[in-house]
C-alpha atoms as a PDB file:
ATOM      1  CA  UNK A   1      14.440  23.018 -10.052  1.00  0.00           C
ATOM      2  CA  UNK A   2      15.682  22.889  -6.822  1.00  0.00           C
ATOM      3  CA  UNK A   3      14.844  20.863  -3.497  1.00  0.00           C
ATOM      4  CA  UNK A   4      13.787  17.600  -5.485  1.00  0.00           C
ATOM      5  CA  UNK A   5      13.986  14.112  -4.978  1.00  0.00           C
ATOM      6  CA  UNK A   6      14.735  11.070  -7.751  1.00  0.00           C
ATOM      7  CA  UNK A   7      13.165   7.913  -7.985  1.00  0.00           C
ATOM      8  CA  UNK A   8      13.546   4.477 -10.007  1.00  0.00           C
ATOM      9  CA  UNK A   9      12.296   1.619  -9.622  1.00  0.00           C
ATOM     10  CA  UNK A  10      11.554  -0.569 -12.319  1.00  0.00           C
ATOM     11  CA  UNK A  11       9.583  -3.193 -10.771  1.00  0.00           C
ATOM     12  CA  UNK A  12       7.208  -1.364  -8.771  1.00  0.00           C
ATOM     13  CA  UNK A  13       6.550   1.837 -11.470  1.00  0.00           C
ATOM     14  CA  UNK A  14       8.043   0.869 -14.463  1.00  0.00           C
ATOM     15  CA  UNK A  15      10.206   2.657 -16.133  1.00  0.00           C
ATOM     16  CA  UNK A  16       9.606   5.698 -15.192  1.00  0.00           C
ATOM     17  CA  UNK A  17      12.017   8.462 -13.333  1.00  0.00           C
ATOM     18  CA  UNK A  18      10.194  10.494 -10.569  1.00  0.00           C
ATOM     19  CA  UNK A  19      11.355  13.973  -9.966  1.00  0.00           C
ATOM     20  CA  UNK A  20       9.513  14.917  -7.311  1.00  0.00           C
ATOM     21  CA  UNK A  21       9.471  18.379  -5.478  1.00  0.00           C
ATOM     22  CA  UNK A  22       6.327  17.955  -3.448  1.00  0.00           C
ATOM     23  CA  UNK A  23       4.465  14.758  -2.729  1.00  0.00           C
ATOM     24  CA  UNK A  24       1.809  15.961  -0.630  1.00  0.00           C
ATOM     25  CA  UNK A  25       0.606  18.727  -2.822  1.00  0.00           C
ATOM     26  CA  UNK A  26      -1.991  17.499  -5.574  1.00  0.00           C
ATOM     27  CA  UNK A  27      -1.088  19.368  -9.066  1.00  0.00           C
ATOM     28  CA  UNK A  28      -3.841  21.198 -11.001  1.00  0.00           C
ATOM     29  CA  UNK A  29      -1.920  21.473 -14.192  1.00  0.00           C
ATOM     30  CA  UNK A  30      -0.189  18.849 -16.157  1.00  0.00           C
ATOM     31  CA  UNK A  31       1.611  19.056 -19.195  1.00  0.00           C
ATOM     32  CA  UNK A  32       2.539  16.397 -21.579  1.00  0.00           C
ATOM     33  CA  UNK A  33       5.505  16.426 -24.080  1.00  0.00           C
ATOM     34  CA  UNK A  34       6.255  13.029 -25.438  1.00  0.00           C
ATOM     35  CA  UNK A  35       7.803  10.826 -22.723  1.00  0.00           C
ATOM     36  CA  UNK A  36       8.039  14.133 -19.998  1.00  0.00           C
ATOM     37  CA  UNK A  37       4.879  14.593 -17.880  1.00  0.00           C
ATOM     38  CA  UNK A  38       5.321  17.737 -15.929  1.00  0.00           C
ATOM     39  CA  UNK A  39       2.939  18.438 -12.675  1.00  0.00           C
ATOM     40  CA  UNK A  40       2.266  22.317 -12.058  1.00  0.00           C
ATOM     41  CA  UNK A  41       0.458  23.773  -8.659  1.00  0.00           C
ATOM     42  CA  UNK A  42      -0.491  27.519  -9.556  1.00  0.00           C
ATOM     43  CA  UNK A  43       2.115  27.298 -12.335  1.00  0.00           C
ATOM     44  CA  UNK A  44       5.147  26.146 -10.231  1.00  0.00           C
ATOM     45  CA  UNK A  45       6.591  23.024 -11.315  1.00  0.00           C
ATOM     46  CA  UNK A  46       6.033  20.224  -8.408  1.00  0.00           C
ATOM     47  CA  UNK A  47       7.050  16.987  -9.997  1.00  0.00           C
ATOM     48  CA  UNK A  48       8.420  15.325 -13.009  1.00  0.00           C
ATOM     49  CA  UNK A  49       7.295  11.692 -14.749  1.00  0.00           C
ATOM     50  CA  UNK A  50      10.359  10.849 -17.314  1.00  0.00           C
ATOM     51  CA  UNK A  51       9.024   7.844 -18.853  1.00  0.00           C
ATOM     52  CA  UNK A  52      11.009   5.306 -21.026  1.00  0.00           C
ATOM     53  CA  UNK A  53      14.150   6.489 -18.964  1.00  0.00           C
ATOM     54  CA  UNK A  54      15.966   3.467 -19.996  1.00  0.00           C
ATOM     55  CA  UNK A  55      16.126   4.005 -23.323  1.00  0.00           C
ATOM     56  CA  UNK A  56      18.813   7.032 -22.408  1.00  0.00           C
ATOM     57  CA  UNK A  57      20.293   5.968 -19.563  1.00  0.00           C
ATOM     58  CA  UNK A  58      20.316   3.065 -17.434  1.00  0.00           C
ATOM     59  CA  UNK A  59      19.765   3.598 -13.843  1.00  0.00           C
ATOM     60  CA  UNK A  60      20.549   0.742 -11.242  1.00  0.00           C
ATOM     61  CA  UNK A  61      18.886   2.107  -8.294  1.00  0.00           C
ATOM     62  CA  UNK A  62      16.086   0.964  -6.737  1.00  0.00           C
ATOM     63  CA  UNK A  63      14.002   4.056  -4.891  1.00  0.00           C
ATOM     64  CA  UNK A  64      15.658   7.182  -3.621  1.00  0.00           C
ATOM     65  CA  UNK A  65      18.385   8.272  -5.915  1.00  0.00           C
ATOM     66  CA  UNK A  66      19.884   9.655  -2.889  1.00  0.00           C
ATOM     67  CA  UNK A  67      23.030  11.662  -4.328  1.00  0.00           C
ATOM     68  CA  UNK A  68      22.892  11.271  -8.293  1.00  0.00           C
ATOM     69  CA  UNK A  69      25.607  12.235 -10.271  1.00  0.00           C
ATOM     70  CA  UNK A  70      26.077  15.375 -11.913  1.00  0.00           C
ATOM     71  CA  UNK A  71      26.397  13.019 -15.417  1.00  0.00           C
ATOM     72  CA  UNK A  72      22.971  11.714 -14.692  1.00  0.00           C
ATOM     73  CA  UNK A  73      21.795  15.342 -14.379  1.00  0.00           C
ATOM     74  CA  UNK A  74      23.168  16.577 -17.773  1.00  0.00           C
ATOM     75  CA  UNK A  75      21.624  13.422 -19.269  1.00  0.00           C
ATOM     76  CA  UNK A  76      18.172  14.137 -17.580  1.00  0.00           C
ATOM     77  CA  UNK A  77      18.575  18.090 -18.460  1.00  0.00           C
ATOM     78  CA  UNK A  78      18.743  17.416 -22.059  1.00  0.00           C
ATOM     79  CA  UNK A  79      15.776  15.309 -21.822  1.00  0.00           C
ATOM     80  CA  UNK A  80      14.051  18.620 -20.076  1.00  0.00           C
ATOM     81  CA  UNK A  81      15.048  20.814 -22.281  1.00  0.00           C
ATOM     82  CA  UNK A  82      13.987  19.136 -25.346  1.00  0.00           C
ATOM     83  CA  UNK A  83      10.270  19.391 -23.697  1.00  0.00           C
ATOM     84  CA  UNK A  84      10.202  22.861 -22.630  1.00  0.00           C
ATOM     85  CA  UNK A  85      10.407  22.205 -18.803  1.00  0.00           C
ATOM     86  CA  UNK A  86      12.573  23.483 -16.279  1.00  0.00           C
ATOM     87  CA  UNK A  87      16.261  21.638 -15.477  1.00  0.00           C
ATOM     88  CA  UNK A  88      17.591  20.300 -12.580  1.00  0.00           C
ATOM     89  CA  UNK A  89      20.136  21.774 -10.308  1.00  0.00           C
ATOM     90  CA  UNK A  90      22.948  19.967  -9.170  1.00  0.00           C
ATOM     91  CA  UNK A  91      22.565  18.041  -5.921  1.00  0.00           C
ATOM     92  CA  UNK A  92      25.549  18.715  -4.068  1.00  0.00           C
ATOM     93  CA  UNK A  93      24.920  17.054  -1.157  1.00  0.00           C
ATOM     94  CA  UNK A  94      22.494  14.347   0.074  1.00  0.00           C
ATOM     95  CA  UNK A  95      21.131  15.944   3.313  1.00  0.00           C
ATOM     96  CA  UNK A  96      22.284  13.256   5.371  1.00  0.00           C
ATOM     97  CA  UNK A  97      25.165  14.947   7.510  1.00  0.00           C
ATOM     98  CA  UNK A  98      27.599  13.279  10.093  1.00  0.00           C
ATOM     99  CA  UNK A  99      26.406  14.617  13.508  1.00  0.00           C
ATOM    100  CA  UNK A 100      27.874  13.872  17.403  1.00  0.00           C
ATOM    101  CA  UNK A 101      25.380  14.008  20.229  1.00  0.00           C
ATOM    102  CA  UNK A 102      26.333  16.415  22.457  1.00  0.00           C
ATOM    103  CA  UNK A 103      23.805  16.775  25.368  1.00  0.00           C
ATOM    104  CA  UNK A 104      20.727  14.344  26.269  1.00  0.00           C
ATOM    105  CA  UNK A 105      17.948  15.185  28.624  1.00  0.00           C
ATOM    106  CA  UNK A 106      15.013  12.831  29.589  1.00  0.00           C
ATOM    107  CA  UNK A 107      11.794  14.597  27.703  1.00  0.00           C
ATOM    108  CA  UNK A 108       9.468  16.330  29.882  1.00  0.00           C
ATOM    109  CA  UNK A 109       6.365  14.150  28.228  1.00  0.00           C
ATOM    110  CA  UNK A 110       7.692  10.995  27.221  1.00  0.00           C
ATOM    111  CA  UNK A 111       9.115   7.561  28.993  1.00  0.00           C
ATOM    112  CA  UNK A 112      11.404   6.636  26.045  1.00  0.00           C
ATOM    113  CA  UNK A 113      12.092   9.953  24.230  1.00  0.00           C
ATOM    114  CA  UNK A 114      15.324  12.217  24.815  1.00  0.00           C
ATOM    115  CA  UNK A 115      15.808  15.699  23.821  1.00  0.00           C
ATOM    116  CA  UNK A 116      19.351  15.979  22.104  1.00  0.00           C
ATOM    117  CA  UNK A 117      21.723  18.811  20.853  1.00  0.00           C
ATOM    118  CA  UNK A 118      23.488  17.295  17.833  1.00  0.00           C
ATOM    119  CA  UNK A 119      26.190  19.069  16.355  1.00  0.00           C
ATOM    120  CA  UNK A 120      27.005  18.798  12.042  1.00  0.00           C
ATOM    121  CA  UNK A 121      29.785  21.419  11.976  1.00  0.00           C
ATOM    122  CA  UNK A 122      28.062  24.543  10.745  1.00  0.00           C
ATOM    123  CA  UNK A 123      25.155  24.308  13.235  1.00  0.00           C
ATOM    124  CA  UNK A 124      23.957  22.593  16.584  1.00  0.00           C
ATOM    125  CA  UNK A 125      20.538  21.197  16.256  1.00  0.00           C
ATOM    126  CA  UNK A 126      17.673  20.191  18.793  1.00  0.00           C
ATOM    127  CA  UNK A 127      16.168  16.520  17.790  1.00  0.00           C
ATOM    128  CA  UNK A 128      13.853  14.533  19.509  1.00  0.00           C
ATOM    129  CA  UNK A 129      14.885  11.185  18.961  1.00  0.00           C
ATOM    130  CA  UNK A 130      13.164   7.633  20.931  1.00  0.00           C
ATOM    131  CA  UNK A 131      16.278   5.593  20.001  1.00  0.00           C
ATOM    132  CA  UNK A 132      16.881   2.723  22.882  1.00  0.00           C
ATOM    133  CA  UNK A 133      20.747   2.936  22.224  1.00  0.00           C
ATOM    134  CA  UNK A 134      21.354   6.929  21.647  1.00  0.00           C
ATOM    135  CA  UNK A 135      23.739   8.362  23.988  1.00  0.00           C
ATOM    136  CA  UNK A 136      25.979  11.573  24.282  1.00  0.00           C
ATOM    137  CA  UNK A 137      29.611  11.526  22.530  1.00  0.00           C
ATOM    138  CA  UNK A 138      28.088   9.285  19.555  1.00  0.00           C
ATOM    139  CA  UNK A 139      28.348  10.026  15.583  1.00  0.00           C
ATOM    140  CA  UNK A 140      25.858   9.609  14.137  1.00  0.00           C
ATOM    141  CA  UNK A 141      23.805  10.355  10.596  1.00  0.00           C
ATOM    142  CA  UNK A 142      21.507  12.997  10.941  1.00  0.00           C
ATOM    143  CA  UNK A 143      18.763  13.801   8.295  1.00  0.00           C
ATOM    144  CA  UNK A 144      18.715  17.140   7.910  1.00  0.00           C
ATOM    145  CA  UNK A 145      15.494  19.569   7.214  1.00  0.00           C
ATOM    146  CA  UNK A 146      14.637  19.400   3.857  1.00  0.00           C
ATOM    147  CA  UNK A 147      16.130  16.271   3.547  1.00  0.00           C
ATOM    148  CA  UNK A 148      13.812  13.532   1.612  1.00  0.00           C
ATOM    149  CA  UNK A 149      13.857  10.045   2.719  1.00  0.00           C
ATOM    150  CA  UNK A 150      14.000   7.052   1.125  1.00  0.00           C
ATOM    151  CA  UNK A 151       9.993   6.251   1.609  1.00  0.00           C
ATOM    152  CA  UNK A 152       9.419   9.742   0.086  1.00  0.00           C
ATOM    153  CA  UNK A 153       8.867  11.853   2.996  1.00  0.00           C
ATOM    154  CA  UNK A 154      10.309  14.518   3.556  1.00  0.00           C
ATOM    155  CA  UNK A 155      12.367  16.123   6.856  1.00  0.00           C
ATOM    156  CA  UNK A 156      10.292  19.206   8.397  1.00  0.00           C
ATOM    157  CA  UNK A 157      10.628  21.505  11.371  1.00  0.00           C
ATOM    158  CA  UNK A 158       7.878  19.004  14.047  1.00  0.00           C
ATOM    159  CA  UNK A 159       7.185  19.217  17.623  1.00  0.00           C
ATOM    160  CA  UNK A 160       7.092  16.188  19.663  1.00  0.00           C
ATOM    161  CA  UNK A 161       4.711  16.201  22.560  1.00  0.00           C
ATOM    162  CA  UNK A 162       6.081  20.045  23.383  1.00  0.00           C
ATOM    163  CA  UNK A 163       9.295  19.711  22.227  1.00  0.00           C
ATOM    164  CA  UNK A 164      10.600  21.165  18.986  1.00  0.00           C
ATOM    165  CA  UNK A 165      12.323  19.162  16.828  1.00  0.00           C
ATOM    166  CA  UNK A 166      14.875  19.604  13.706  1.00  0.00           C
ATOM    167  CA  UNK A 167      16.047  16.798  12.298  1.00  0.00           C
ATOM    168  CA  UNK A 168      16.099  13.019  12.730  1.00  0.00           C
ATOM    169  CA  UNK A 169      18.650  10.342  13.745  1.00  0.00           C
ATOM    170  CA  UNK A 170      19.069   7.719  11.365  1.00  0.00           C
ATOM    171  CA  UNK A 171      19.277   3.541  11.688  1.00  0.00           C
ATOM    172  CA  UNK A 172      20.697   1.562   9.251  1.00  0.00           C
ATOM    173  CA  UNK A 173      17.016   0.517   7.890  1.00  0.00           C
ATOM    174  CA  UNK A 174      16.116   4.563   7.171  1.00  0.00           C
ATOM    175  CA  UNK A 175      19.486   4.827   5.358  1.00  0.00           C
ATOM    176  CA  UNK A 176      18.731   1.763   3.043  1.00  0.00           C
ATOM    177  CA  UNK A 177      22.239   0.078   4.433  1.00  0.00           C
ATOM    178  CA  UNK A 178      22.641  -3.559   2.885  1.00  0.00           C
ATOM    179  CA  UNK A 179      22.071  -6.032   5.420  1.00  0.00           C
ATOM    180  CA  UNK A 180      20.193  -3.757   7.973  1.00  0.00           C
ATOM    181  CA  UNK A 181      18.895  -5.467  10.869  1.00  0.00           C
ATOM    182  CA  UNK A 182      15.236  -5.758  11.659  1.00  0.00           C
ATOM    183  CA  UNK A 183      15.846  -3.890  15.106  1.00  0.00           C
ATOM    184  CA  UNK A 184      15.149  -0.041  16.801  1.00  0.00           C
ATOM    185  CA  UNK A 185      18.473   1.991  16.908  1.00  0.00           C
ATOM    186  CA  UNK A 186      20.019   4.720  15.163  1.00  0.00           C
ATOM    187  CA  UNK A 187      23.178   3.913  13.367  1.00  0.00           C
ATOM    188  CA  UNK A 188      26.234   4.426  15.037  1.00  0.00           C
ATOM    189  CA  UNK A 189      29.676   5.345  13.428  1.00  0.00           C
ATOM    190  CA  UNK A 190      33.043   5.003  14.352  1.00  0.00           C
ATOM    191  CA  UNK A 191      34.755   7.742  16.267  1.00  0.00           C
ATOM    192  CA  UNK A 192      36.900   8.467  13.327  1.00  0.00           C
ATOM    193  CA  UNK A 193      34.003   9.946  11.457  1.00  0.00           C
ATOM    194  CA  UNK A 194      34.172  13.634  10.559  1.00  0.00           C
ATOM    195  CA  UNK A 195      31.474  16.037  11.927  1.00  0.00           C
ATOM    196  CA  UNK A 196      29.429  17.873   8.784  1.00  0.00           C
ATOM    197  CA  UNK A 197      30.563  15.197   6.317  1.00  0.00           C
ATOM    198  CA  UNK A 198      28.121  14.373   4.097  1.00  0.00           C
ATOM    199  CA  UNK A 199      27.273  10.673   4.998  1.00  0.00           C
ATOM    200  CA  UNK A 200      26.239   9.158   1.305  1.00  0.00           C
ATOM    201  CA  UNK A 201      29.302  11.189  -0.049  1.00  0.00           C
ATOM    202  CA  UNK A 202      31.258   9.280   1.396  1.00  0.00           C
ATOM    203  CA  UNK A 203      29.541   5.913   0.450  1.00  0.00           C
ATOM    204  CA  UNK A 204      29.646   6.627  -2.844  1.00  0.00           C
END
């Protein structure tokens, strides 16, 4: 499986891992195999339930499993494979990529939002952000599309009053950072930060 996003946490599900593909869509097939639950839409696997996960591994996470390591995937791909159900890839990077605001332009329908190019390396990207405290020459940590966050949605191509968008700037509270203040603003990083890095990559 590809594209998916890990959960854990013990005290609000139990112990359960959630491999989830695609939250919004409501499965019309699910298959049981001891402590695997697997969730089908027109036979394409959507989600996973692992349940009992502790007894194999012992995850300290709380939420988003945000870049898990490729141990934790063998251990979960035995588990899969034992029940008949499709493995995981390898997540080889987080989605969360090191950007630097390039341009900013007032937004043509909007007194707070700006219209930015942000560029991660490999591409320059149009976002929409309302940050009070964005401003050109930044780094910053973009979420990417396809990129799940850590309240389970997930980043898609939107349009914001008119103005296409494709991607999102991040604040320390979206990232999950320890200590995160209770305050609007993206996250900004030192100047030393490299362009395209992979932000949680480098946390780890």
């Amino acid at each position: 499986m590809k594209d998916y996003a890990l959960f854990y946490d013990y005290h609000t599900i139990g112990d359960v891992l959630l491999v989830t593909k695609d939250l919004e869509t409501k499965p019309d097939k699910v298959i049981k195999n001891g402590d695997v639950t697997s969730l089908y839409k027109k036979d394409e696997l959507i989600g996973i339930n692992i349940f009992n996960i502790s007894n194999v591994i012992k995850i300290r996470s709380k939420g988003l499993i945000v870049l898990p390591m490729k141990e934790m995937i063998d251990v979960i791909n035995d588990i899969l494979r034992n029940a008949n159900v499709e493995t995981l890839d390898y997540k080889e990077h987080s989605g969360f990529r090191i950007g630097k605001v390039l341009t900013m332009e007032e937004h043509p329908d909007s007194d707070h939002m700006h219209v930015l190019t942000v560029d991660i390396k490999d591409e320059v990207l149009d976002i929409v952000c309302g940050a009070p405290n964005v401003q050109v020459g930044q780094k910053v940590v973009v979420a990417t599309l396809g990129t799940t966050m850590f309240d389970g949605t997930k980043i898609l191509p939107s349009e914001l009053r008119g103005v296409k968008s494709n991607g999102m700037l991040c604040s320390p509270r979206e990232l999950h950072l320890p200590g995160a203040p209770n305050v609007r603003g993206i996250l900004v990083l030192d100047d030393t930060a490299n362009i395209g890095d992979d932000f949680f990559a480098l946390e780890k």
